[in-house]
PDB file of N, CA and C in Angstrom:
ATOM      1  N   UNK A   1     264.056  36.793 192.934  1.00  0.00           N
ATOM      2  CA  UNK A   1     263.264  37.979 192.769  1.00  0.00           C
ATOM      3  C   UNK A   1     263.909  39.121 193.540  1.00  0.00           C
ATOM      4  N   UNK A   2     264.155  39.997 193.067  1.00  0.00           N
ATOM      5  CA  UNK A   2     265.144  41.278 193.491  1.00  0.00           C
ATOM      6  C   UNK A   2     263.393  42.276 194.199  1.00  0.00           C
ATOM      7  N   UNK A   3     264.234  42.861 195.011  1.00  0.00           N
ATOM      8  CA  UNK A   3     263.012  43.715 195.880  1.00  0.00           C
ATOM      9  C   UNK A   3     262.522  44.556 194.824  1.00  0.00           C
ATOM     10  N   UNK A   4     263.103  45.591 194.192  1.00  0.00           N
ATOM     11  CA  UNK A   4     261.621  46.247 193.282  1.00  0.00           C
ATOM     12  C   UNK A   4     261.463  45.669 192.098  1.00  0.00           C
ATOM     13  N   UNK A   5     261.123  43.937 192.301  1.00  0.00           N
ATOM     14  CA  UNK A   5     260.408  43.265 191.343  1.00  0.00           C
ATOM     15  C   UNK A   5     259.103  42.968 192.343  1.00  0.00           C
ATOM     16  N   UNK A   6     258.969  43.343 193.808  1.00  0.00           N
ATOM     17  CA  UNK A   6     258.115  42.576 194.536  1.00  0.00           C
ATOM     18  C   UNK A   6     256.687  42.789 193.984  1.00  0.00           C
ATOM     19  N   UNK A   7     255.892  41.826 193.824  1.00  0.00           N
ATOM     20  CA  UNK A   7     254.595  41.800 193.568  1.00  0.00           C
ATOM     21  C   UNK A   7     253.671  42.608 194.690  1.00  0.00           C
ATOM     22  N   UNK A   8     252.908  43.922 194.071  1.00  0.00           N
ATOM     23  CA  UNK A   8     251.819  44.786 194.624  1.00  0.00           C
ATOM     24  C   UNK A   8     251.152  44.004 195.199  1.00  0.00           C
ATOM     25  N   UNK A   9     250.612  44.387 196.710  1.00  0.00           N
ATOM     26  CA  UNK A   9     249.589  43.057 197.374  1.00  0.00           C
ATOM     27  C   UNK A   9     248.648  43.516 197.076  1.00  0.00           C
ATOM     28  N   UNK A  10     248.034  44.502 195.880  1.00  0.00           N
ATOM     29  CA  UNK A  10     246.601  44.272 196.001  1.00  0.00           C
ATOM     30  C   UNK A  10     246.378  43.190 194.410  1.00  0.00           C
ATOM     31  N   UNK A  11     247.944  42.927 193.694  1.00  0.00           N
ATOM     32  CA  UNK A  11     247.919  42.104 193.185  1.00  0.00           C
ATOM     33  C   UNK A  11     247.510  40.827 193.452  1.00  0.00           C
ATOM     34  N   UNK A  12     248.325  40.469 194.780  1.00  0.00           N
ATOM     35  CA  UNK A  12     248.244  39.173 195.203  1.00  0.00           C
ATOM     36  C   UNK A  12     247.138  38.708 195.690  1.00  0.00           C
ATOM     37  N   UNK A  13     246.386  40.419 196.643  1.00  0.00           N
ATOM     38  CA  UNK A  13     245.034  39.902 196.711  1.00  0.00           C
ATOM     39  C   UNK A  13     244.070  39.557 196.161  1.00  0.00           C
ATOM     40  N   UNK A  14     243.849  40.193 194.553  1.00  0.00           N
ATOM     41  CA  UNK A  14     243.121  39.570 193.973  1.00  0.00           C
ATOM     42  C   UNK A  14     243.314  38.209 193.002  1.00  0.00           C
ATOM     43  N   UNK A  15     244.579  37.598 192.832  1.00  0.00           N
ATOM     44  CA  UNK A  15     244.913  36.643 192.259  1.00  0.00           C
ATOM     45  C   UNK A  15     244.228  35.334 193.383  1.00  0.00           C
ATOM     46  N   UNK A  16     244.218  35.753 195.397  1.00  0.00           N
ATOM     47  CA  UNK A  16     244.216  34.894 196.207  1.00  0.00           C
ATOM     48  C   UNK A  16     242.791  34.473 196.121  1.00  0.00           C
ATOM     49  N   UNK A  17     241.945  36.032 195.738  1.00  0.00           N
ATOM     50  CA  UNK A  17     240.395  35.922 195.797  1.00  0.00           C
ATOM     51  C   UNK A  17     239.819  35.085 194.505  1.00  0.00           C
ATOM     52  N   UNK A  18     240.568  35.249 193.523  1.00  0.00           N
ATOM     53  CA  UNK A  18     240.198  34.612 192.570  1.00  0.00           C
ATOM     54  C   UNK A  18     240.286  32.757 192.517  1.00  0.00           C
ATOM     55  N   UNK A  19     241.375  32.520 193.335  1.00  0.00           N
ATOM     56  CA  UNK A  19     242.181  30.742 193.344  1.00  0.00           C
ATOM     57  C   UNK A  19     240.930  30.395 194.453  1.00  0.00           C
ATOM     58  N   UNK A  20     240.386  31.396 195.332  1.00  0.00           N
ATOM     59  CA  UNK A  20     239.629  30.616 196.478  1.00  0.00           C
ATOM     60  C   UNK A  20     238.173  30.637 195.831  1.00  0.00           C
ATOM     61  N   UNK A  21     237.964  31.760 195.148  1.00  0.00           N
ATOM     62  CA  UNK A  21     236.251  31.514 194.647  1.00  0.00           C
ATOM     63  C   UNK A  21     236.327  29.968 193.449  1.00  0.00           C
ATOM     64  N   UNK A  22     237.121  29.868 193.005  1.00  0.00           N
ATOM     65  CA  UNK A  22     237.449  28.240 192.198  1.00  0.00           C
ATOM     66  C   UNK A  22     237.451  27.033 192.980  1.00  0.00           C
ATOM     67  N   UNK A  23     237.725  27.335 194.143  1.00  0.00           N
ATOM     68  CA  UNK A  23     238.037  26.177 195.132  1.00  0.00           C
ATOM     69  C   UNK A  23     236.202  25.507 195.336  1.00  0.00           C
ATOM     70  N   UNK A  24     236.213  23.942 194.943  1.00  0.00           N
ATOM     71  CA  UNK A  24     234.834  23.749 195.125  1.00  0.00           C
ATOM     72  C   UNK A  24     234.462  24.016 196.659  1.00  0.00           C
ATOM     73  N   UNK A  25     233.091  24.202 197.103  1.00  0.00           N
ATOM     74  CA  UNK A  25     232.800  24.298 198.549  1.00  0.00           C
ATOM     75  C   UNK A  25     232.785  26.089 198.474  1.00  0.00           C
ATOM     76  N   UNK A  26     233.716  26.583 197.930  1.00  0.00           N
ATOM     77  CA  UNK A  26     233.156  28.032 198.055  1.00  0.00           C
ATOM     78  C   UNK A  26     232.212  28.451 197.770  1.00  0.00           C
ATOM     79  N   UNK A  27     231.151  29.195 198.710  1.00  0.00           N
ATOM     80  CA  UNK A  27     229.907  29.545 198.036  1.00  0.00           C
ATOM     81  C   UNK A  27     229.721  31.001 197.865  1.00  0.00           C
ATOM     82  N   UNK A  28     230.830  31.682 197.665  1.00  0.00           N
ATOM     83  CA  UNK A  28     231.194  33.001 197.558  1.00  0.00           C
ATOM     84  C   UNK A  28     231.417  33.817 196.018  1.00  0.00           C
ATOM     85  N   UNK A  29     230.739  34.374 195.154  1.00  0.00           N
ATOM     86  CA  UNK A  29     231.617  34.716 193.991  1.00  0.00           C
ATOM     87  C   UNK A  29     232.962  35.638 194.068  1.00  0.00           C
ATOM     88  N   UNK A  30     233.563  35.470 193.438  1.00  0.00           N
ATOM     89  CA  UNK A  30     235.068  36.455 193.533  1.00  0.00           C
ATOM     90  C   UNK A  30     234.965  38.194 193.698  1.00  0.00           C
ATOM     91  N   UNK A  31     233.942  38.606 193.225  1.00  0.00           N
ATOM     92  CA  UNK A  31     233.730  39.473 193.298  1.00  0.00           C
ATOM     93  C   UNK A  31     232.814  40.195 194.128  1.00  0.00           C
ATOM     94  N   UNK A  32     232.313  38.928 195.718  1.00  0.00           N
ATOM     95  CA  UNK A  32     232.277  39.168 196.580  1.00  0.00           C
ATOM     96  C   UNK A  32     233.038  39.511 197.585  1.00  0.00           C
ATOM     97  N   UNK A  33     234.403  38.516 197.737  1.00  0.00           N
ATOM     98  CA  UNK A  33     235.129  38.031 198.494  1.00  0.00           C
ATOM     99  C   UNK A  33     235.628  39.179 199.099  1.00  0.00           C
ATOM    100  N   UNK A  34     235.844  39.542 200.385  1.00  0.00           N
ATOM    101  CA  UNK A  34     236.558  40.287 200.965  1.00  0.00           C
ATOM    102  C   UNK A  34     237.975  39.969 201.790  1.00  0.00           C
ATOM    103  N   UNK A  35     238.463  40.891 201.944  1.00  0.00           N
ATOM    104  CA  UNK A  35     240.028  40.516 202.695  1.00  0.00           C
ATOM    105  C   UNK A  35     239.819  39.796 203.878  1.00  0.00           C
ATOM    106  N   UNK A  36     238.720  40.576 204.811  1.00  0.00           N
ATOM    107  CA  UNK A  36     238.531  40.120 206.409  1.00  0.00           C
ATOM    108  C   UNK A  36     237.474  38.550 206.113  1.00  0.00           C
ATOM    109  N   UNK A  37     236.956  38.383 205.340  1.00  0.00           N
ATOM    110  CA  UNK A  37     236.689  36.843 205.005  1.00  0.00           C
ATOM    111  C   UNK A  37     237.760  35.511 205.423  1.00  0.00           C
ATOM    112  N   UNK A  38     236.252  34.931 206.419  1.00  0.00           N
ATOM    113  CA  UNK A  38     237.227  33.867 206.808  1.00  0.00           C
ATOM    114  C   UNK A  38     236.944  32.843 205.890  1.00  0.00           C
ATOM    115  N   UNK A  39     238.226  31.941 205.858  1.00  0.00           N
ATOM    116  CA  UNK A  39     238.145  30.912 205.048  1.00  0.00           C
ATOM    117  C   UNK A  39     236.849  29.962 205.345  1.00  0.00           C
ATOM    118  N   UNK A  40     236.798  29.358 206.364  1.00  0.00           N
ATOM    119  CA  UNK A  40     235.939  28.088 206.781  1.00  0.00           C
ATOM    120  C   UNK A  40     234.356  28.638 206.789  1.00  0.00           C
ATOM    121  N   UNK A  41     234.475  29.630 208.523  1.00  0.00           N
ATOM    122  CA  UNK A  41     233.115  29.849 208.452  1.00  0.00           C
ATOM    123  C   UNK A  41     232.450  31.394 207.168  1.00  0.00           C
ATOM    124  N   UNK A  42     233.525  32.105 206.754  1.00  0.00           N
ATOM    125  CA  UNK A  42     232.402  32.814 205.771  1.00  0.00           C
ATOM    126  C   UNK A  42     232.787  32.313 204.460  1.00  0.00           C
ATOM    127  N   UNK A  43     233.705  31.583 203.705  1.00  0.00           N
ATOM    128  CA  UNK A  43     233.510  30.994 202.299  1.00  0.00           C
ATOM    129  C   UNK A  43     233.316  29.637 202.339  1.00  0.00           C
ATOM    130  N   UNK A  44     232.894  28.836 203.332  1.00  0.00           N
ATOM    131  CA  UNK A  44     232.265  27.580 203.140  1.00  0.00           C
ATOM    132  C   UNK A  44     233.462  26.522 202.916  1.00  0.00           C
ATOM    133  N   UNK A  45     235.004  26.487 203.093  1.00  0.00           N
ATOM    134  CA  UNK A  45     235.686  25.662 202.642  1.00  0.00           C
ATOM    135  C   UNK A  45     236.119  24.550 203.830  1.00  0.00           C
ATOM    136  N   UNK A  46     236.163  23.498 203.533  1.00  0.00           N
ATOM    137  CA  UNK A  46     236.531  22.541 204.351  1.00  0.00           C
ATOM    138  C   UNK A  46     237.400  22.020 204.083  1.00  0.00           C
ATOM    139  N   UNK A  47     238.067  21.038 205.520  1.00  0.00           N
ATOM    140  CA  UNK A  47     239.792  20.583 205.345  1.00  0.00           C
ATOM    141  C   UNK A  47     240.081  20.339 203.670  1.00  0.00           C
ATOM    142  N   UNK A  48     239.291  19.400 202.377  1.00  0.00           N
ATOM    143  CA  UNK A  48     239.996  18.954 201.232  1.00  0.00           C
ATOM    144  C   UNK A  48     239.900  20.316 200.630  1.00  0.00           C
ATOM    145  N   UNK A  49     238.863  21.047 201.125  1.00  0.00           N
ATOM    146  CA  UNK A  49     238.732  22.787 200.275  1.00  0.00           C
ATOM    147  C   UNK A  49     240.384  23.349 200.655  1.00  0.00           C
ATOM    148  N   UNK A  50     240.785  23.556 201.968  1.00  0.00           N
ATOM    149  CA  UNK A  50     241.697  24.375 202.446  1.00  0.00           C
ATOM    150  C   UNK A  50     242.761  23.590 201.924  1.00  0.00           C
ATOM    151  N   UNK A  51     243.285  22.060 201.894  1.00  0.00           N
ATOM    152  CA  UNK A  51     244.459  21.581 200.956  1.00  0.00           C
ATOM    153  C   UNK A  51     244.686  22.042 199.267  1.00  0.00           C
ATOM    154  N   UNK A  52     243.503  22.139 198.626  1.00  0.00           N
ATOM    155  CA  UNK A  52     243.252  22.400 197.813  1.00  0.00           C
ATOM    156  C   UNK A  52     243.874  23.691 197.132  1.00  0.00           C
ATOM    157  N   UNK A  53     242.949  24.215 198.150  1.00  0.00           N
ATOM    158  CA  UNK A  53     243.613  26.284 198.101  1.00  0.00           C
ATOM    159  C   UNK A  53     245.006  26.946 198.624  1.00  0.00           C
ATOM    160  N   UNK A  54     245.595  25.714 199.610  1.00  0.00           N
ATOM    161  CA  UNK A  54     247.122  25.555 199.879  1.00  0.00           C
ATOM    162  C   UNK A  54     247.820  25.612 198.733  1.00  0.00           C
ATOM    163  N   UNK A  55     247.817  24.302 197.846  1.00  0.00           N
ATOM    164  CA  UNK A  55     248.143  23.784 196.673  1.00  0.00           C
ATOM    165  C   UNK A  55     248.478  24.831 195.775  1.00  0.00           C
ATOM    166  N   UNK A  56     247.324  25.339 195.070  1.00  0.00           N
ATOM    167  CA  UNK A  56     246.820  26.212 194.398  1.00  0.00           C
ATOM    168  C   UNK A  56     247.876  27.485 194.260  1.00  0.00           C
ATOM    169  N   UNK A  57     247.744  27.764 195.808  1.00  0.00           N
ATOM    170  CA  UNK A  57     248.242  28.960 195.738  1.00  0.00           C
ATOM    171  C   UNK A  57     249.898  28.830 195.918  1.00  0.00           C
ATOM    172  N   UNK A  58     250.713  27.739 196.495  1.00  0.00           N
ATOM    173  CA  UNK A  58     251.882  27.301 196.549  1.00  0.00           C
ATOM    174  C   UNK A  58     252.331  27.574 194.693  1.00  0.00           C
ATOM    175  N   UNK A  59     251.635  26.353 193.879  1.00  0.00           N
ATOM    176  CA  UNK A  59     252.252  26.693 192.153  1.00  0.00           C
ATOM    177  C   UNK A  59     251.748  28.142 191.985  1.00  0.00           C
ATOM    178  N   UNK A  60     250.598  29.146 192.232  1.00  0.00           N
ATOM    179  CA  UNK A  60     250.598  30.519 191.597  1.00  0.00           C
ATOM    180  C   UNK A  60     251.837  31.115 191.771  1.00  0.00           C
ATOM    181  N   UNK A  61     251.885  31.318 193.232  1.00  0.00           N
ATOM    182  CA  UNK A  61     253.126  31.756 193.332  1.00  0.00           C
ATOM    183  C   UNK A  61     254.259  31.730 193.468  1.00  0.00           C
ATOM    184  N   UNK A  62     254.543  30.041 193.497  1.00  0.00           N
ATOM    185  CA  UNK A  62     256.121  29.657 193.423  1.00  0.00           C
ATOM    186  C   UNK A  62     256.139  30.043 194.893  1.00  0.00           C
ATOM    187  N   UNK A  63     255.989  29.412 195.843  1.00  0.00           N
ATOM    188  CA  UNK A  63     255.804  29.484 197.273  1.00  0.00           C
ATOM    189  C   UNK A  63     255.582  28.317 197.540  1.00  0.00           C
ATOM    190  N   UNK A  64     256.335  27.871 198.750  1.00  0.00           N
ATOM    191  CA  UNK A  64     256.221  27.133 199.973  1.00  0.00           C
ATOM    192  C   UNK A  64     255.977  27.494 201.145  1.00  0.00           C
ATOM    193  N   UNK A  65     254.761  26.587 202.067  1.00  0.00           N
ATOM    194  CA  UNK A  65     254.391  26.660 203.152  1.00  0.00           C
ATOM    195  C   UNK A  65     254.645  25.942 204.052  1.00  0.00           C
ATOM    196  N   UNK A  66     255.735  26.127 205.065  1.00  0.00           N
ATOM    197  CA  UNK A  66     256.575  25.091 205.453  1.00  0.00           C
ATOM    198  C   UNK A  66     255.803  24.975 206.769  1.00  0.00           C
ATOM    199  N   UNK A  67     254.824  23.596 207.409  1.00  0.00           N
ATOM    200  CA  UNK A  67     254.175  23.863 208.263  1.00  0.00           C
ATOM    201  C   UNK A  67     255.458  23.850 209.485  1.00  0.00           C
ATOM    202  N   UNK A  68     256.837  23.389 209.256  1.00  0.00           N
ATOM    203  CA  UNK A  68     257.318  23.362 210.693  1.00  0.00           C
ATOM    204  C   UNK A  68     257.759  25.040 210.876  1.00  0.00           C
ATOM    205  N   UNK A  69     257.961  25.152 210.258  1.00  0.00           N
ATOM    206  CA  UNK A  69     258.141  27.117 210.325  1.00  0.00           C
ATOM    207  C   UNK A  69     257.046  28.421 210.658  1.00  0.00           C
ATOM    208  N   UNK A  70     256.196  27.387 210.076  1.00  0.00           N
ATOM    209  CA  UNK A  70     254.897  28.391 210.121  1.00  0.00           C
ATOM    210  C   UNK A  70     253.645  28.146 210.537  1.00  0.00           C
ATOM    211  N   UNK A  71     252.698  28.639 211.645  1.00  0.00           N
ATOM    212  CA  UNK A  71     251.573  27.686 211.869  1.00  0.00           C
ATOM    213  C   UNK A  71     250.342  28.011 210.544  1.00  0.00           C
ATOM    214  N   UNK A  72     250.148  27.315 210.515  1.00  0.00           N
ATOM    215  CA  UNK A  72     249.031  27.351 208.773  1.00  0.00           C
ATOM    216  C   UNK A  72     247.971  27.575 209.448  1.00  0.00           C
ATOM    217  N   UNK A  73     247.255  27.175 210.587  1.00  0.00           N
ATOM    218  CA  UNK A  73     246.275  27.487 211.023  1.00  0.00           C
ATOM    219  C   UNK A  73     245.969  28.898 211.043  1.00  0.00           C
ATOM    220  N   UNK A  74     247.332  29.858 211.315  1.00  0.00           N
ATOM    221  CA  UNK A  74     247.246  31.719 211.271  1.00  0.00           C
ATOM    222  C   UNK A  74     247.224  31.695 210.248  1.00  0.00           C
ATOM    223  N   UNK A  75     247.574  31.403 209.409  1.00  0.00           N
ATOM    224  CA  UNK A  75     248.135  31.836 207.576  1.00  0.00           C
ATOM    225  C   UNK A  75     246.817  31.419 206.694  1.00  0.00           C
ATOM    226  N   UNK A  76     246.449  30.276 206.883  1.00  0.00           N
ATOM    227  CA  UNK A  76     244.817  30.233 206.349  1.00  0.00           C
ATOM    228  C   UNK A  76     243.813  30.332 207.032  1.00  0.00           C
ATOM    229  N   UNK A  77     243.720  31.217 207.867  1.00  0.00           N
ATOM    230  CA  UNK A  77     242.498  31.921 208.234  1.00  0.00           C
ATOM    231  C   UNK A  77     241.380  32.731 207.680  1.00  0.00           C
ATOM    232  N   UNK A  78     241.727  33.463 206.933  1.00  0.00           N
ATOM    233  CA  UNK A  78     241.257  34.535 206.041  1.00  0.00           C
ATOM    234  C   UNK A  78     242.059  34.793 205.079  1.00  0.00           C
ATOM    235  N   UNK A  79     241.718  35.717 203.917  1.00  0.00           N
ATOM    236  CA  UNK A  79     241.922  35.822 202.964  1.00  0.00           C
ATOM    237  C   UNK A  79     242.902  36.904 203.094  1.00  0.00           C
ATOM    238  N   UNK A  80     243.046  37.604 204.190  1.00  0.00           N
ATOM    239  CA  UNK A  80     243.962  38.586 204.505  1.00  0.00           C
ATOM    240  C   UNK A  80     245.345  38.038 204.931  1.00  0.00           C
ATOM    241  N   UNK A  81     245.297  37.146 205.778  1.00  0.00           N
ATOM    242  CA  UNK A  81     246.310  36.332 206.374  1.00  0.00           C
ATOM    243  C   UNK A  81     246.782  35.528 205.498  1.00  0.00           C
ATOM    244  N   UNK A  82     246.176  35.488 204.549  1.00  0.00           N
ATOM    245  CA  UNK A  82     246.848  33.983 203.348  1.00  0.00           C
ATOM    246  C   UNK A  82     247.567  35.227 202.470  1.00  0.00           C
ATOM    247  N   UNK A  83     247.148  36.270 202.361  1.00  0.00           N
ATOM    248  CA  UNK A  83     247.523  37.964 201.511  1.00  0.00           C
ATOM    249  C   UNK A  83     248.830  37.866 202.439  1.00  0.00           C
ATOM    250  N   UNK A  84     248.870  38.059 203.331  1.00  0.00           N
ATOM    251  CA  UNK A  84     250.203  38.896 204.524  1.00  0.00           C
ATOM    252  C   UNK A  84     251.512  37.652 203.849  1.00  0.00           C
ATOM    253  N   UNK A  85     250.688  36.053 204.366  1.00  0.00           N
ATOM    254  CA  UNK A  85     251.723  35.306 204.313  1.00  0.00           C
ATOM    255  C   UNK A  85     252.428  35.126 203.073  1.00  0.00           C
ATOM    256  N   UNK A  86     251.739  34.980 201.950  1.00  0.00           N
ATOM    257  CA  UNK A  86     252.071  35.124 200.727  1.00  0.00           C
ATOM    258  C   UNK A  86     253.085  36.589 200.239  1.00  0.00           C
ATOM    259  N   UNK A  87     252.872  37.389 200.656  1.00  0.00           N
ATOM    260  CA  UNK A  87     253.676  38.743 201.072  1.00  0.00           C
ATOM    261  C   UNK A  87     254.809  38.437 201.557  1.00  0.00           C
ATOM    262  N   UNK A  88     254.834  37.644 202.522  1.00  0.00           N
ATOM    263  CA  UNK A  88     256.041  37.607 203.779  1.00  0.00           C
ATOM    264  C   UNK A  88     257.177  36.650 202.667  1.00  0.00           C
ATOM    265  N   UNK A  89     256.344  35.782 202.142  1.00  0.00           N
ATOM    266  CA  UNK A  89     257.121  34.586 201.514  1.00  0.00           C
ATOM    267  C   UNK A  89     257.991  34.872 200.364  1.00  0.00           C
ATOM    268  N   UNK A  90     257.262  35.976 199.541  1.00  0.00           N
ATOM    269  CA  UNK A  90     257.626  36.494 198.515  1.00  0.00           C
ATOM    270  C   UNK A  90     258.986  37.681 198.829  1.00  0.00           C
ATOM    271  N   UNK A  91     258.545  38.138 199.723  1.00  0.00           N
ATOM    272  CA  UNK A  91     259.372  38.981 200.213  1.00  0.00           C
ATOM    273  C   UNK A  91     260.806  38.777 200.504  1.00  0.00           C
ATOM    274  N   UNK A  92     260.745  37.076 200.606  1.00  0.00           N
ATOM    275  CA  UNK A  92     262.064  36.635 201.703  1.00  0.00           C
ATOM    276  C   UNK A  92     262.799  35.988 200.050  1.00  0.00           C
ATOM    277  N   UNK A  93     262.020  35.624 198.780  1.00  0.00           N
ATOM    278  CA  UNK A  93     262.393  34.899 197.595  1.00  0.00           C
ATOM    279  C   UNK A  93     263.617  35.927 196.900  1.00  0.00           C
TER     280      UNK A  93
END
């Protein structure tokens, strides 16, 4: 991916809001979801929710989350931080 092919992040943000309101355990509709939304305590997802939405979002975007490189605990925090990292990743493709 050449740099001005990079994907708009308010693209990515709503593609991220959309993969997490699908994720079962979310009790959020998509068109609630906000950026500063945390994963666990404000959309309801738990550890098989958060593998799930890892997954998910690894095939959307042709991304890897390499936990020895990266702590996942910052990166799936919120819906903003899963936005940045997904950004960062794409960025480096």
């Amino acid at each position: 991916m050449q740099k001005n092919d990079l994907m708009p992040e308010e693209i990515a943000l709503t593609k991220i809001k959309k993969i997490v309101s699908q994720i079962p355990g979310c009790f959020m509709a998509f068109d609630l979801i906000q950026r500063d939304h945390r994963l666990r305590e404000d959309l309801g997802l738990d550890s098989l929710g958060m593998v799930d939405l890892m997954v998910a979002i690894e095939d959307t975007f042709q991304i890897y989350f390499d936990p020895l490189l990266m702590d996942l605990d910052e990166a799936f925090t919120s819906i903003g931080s899963i936005t940045d990292f997904v950004m960062m990743l794409k960025s480096k493709s």
